[in-house]
C-alpha atoms as a PDB file:
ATOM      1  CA  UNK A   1     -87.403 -13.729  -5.899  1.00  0.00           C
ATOM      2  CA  UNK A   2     -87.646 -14.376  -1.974  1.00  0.00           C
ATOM      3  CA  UNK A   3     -85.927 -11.874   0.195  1.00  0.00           C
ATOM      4  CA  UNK A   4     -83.813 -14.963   1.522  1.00  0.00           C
ATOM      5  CA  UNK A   5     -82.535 -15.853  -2.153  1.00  0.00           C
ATOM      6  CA  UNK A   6     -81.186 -12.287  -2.513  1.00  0.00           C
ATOM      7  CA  UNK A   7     -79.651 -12.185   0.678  1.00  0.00           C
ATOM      8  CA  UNK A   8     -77.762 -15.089   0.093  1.00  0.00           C
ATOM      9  CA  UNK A   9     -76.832 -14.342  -3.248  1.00  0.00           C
ATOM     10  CA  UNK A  10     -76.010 -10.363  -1.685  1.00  0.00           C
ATOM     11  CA  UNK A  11     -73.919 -12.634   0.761  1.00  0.00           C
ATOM     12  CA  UNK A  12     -72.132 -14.729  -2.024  1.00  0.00           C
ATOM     13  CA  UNK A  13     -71.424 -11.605  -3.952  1.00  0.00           C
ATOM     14  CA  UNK A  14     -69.937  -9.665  -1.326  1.00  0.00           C
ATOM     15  CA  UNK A  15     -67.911 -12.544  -0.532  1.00  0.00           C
ATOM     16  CA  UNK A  16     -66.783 -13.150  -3.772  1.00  0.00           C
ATOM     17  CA  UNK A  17     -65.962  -9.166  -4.090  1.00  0.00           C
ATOM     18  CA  UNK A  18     -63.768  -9.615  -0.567  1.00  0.00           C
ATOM     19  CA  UNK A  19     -62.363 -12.516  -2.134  1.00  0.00           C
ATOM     20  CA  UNK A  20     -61.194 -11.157  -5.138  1.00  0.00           C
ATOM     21  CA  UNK A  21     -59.965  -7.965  -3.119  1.00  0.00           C
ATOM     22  CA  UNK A  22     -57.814 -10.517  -0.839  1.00  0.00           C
ATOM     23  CA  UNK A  23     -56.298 -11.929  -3.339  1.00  0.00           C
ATOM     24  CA  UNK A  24     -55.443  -8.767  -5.464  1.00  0.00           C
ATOM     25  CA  UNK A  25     -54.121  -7.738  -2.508  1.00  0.00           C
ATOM     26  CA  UNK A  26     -51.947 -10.261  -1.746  1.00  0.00           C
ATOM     27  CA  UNK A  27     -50.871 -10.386  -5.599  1.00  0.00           C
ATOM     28  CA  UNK A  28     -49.629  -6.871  -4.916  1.00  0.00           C
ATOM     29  CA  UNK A  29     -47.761  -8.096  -2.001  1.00  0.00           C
ATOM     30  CA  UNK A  30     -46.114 -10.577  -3.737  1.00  0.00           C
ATOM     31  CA  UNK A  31     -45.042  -8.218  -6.595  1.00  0.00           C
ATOM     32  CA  UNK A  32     -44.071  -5.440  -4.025  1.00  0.00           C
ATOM     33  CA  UNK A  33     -41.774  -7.627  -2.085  1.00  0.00           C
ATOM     34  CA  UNK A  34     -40.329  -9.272  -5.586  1.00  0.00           C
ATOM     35  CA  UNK A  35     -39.576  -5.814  -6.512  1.00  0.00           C
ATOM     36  CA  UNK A  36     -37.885  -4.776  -3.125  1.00  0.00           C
ATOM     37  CA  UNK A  37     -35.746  -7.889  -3.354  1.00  0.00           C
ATOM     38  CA  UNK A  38     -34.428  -7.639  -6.549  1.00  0.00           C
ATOM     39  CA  UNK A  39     -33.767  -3.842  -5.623  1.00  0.00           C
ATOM     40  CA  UNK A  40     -31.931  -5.269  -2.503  1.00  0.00           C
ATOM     41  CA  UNK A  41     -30.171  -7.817  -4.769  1.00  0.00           C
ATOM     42  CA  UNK A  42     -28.859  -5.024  -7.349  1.00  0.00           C
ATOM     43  CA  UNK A  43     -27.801  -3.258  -3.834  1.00  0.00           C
ATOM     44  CA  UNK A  44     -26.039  -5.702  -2.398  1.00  0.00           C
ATOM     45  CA  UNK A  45     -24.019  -6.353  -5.495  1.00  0.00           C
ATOM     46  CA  UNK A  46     -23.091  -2.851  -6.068  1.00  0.00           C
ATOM     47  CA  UNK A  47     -21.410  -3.009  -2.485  1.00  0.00           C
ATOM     48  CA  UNK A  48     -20.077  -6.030  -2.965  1.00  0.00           C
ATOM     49  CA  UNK A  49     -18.095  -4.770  -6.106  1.00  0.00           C
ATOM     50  CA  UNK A  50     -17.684  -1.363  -3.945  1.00  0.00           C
ATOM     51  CA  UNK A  51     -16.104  -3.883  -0.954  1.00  0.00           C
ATOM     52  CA  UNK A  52     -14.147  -5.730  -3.847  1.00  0.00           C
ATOM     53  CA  UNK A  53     -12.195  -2.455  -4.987  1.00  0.00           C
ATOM     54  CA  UNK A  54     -11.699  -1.004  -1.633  1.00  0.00           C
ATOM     55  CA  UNK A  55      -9.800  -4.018  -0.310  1.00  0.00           C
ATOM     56  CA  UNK A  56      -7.787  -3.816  -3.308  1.00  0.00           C
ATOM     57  CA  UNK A  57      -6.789  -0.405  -2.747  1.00  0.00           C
ATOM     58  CA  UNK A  58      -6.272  -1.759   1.181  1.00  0.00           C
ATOM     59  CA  UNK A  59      -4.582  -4.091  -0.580  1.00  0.00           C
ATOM     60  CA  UNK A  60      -1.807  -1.671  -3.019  1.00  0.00           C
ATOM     61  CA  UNK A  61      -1.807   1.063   0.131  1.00  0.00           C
ATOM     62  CA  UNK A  62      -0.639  -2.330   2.474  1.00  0.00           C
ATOM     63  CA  UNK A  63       2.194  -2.905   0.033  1.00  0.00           C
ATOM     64  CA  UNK A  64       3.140   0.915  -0.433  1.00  0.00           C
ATOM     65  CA  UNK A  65       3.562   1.498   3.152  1.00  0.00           C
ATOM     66  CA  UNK A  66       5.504  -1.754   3.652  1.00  0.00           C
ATOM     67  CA  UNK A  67       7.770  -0.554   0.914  1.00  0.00           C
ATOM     68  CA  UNK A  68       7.962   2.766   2.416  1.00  0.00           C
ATOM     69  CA  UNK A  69       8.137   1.565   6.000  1.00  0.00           C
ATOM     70  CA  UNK A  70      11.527   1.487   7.768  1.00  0.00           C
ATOM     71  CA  UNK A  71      11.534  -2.328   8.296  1.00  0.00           C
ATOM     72  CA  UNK A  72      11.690  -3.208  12.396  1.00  0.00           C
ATOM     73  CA  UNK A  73      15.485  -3.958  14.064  1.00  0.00           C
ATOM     74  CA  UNK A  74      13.690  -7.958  14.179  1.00  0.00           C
ATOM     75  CA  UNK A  75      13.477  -7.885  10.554  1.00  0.00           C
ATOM     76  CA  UNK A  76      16.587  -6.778   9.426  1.00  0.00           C
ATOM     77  CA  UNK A  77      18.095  -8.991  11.865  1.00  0.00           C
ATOM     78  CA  UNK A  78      16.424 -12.041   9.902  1.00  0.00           C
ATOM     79  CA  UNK A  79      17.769 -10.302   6.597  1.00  0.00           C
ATOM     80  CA  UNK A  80      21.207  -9.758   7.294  1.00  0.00           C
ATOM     81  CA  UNK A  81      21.107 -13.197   9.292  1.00  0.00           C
ATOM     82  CA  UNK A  82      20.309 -14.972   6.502  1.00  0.00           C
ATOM     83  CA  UNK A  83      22.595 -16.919   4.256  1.00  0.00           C
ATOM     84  CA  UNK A  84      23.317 -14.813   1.257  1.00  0.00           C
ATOM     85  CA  UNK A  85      23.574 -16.772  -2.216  1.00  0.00           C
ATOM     86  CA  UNK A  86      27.179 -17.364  -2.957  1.00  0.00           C
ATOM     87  CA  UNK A  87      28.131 -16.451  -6.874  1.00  0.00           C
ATOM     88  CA  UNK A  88      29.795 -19.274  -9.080  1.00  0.00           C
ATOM     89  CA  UNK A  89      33.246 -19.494  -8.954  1.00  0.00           C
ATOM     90  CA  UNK A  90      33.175 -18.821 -12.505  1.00  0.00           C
ATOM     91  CA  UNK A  91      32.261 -15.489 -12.134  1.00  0.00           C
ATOM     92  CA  UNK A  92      34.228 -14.477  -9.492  1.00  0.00           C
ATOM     93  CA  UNK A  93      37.732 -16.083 -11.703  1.00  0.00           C
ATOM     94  CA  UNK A  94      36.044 -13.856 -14.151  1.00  0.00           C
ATOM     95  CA  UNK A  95      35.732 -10.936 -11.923  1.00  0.00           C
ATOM     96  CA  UNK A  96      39.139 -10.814 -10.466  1.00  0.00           C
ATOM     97  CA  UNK A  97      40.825 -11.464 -13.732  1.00  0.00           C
ATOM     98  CA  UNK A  98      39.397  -8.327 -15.484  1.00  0.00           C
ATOM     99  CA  UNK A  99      41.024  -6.528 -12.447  1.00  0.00           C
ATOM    100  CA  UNK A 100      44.163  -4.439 -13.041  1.00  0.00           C
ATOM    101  CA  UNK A 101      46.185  -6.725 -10.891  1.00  0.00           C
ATOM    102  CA  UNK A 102      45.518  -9.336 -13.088  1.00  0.00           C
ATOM    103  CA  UNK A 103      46.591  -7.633 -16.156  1.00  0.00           C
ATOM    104  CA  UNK A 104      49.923  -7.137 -14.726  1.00  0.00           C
ATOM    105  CA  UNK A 105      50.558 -10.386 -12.947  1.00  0.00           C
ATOM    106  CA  UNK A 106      49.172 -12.167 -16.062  1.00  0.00           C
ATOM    107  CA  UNK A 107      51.761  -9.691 -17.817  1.00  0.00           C
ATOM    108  CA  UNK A 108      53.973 -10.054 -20.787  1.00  0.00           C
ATOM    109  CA  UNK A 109      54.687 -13.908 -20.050  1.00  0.00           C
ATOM    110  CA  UNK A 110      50.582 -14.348 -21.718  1.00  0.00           C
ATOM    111  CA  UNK A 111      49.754 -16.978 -19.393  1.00  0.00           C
ATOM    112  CA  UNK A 112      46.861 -16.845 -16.587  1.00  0.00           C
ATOM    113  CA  UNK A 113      47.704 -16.654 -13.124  1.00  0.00           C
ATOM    114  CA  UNK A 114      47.455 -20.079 -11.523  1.00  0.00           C
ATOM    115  CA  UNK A 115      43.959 -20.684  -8.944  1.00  0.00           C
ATOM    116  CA  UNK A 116      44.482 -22.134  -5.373  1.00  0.00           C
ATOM    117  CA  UNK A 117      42.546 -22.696  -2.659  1.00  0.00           C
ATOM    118  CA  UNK A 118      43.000 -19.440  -0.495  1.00  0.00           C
ATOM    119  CA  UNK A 119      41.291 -17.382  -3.325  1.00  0.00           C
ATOM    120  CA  UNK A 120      39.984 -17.386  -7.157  1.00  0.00           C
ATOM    121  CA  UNK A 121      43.662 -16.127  -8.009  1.00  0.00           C
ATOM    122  CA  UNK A 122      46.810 -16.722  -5.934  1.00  0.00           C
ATOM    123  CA  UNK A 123      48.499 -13.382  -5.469  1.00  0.00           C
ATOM    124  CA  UNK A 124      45.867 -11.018  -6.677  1.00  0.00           C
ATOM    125  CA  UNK A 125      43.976  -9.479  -4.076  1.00  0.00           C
ATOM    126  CA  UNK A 126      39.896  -9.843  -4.921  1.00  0.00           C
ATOM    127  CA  UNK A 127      37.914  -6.524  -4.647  1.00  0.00           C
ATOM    128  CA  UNK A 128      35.100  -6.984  -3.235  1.00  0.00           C
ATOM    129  CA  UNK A 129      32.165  -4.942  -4.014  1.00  0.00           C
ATOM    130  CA  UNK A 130      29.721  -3.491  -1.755  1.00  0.00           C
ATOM    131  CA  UNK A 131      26.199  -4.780  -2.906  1.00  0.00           C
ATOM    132  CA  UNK A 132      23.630  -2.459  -2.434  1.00  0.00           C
ATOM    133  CA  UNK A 133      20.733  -4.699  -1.707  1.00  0.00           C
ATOM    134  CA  UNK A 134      17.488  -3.251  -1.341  1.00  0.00           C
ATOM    135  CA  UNK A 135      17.190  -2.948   2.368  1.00  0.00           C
ATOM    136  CA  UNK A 136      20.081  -0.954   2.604  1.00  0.00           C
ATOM    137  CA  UNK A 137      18.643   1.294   0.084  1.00  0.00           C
ATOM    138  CA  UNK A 138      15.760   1.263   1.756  1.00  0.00           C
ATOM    139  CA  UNK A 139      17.599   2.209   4.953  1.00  0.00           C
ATOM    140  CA  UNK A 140      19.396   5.244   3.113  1.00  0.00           C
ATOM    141  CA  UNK A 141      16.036   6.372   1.639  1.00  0.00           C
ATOM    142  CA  UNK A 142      13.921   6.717   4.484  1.00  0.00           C
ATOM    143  CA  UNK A 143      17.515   8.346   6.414  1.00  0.00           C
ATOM    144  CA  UNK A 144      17.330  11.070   3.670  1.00  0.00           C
ATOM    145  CA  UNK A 145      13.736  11.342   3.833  1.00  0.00           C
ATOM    146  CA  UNK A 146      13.618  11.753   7.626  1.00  0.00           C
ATOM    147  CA  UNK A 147      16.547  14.216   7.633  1.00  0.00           C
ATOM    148  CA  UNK A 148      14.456  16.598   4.556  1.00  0.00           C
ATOM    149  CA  UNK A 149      11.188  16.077   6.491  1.00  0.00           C
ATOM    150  CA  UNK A 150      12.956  16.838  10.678  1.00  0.00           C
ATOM    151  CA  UNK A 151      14.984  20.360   8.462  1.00  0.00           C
ATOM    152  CA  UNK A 152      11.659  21.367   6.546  1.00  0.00           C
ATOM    153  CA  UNK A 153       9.857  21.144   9.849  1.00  0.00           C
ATOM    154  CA  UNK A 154      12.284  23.150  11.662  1.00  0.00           C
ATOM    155  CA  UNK A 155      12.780  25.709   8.950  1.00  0.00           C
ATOM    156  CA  UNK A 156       8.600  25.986   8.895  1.00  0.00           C
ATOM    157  CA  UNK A 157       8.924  26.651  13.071  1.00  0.00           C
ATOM    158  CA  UNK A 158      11.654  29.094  12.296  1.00  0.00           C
ATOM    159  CA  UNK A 159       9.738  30.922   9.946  1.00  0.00           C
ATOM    160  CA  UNK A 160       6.201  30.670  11.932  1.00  0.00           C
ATOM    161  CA  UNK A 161       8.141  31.990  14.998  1.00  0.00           C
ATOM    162  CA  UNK A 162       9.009  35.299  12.399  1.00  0.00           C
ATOM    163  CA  UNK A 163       5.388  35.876  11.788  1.00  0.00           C
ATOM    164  CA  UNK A 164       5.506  34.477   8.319  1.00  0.00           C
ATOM    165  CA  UNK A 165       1.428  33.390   7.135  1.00  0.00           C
ATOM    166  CA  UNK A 166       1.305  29.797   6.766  1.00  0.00           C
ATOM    167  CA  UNK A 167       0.357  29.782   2.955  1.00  0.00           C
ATOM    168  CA  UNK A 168       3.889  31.226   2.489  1.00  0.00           C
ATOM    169  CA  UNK A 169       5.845  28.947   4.717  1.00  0.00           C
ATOM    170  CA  UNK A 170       4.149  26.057   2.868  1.00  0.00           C
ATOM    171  CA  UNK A 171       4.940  27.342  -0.272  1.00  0.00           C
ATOM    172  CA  UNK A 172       9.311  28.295   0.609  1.00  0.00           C
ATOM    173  CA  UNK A 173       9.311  24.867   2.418  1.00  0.00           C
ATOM    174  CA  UNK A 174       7.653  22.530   0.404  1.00  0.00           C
ATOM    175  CA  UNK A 175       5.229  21.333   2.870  1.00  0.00           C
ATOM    176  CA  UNK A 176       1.473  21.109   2.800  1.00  0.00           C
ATOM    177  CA  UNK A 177      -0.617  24.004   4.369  1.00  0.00           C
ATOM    178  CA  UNK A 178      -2.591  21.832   6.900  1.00  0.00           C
ATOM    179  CA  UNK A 179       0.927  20.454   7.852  1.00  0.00           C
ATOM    180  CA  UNK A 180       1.869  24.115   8.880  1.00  0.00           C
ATOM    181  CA  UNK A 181      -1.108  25.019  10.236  1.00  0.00           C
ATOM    182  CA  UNK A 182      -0.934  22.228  12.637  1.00  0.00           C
ATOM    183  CA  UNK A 183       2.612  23.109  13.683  1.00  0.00           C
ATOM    184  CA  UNK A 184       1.050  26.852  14.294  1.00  0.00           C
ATOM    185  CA  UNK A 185      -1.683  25.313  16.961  1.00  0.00           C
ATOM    186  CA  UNK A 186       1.177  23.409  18.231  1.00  0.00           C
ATOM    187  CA  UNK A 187       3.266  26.442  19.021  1.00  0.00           C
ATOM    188  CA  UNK A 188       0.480  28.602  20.103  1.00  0.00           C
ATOM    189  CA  UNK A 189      -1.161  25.480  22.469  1.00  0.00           C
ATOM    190  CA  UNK A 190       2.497  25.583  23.860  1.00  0.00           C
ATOM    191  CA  UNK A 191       2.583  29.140  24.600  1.00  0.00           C
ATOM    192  CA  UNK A 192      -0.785  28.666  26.851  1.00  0.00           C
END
């Protein structure tokens, strides 16, 4: 063989060799980046469903704190403000005939006491109930809670002010120990 023959096939060959490096190359690419997509794809759904449960807890914490949360004067202006439903007049003939006035006025004679237009029953005066509706409960509650929480507070300064360790004050007042501890820097950042 001539020197140029085997230089060109030496030539052909190596290119072929670079060739086939190139393109195993770039077939391991291609299967690199497939796998670091799909491992971004299994990522991002994991936070998706992670996002998913967290704004339902946002979600159930939103509506516990509005249940908890002393609704705004605004508010229970628009509540009280607003028309209440009236009962049937069936029920309230009802009501004020089971009273004890209307036992008596109905009386020996047997015969119901006659309706008019002032009332359900002429004569009998209708007791009225208070309803407890649930933002007056609501109201009470968070009174209570406020007045338990401002007297444990002031019981757990009373007792820090005696030298009393803050595990034990937690403990006798039924608060947390951070909570004390935090009304001990408090104090002693008052003191300074």
């Amino acid at each position: 063989m001539s020197p140029t023959i085997d230089a060109n096939l030496q030539v052909i060959f190596v290119d072929a060799l670079f060739l086939c490096l190139a393109a195993g190359l770039a077939f391991w690419f291609r299967a690199w980046l497939r796998e670091q997509q799909k491992g971004m794809d299994q990522r991002l759904g994991s936070l998706e469903e992670q996002q998913q449960a967290l704004a339902r807890i946002c979600d159930r914490l939103t509506n516990a704190c509005k249940s908890l949360e002393r609704p705004s004067p605004a508010v229970d202006a628009i509540t009280r403000s607003a028309p209440r439903p009236e009962r049937a007049p069936a029920s309230s003939r009802q009501f004020a005939s089971e009273t004890p006035a209307s036992s008596v006025a109905a009386g020996e004679q047997g015969r119901a006491p006659q309706s008019t237009d002032d009332g359900p029953v002429a004569g009998i005066p209708v007791v009225r109930r208070r309803i407890d509706t649930p933002a007056a409960r609501a109201d009470r509650q968070w009174e209570e809670l406020t007045d338990r929480s401002r007297e444990a507070y002031r019981r757990a300064r009373d007792l820090l002010e005696q030298g009393v360790p803050p595990n034990d004050i937690a403990r006798q007042v039924g608060l947390g120990v951070a909570e004390v501890n935090v009304l001990k820097r408090m104090r002693d950042a008052g003191r300074r």
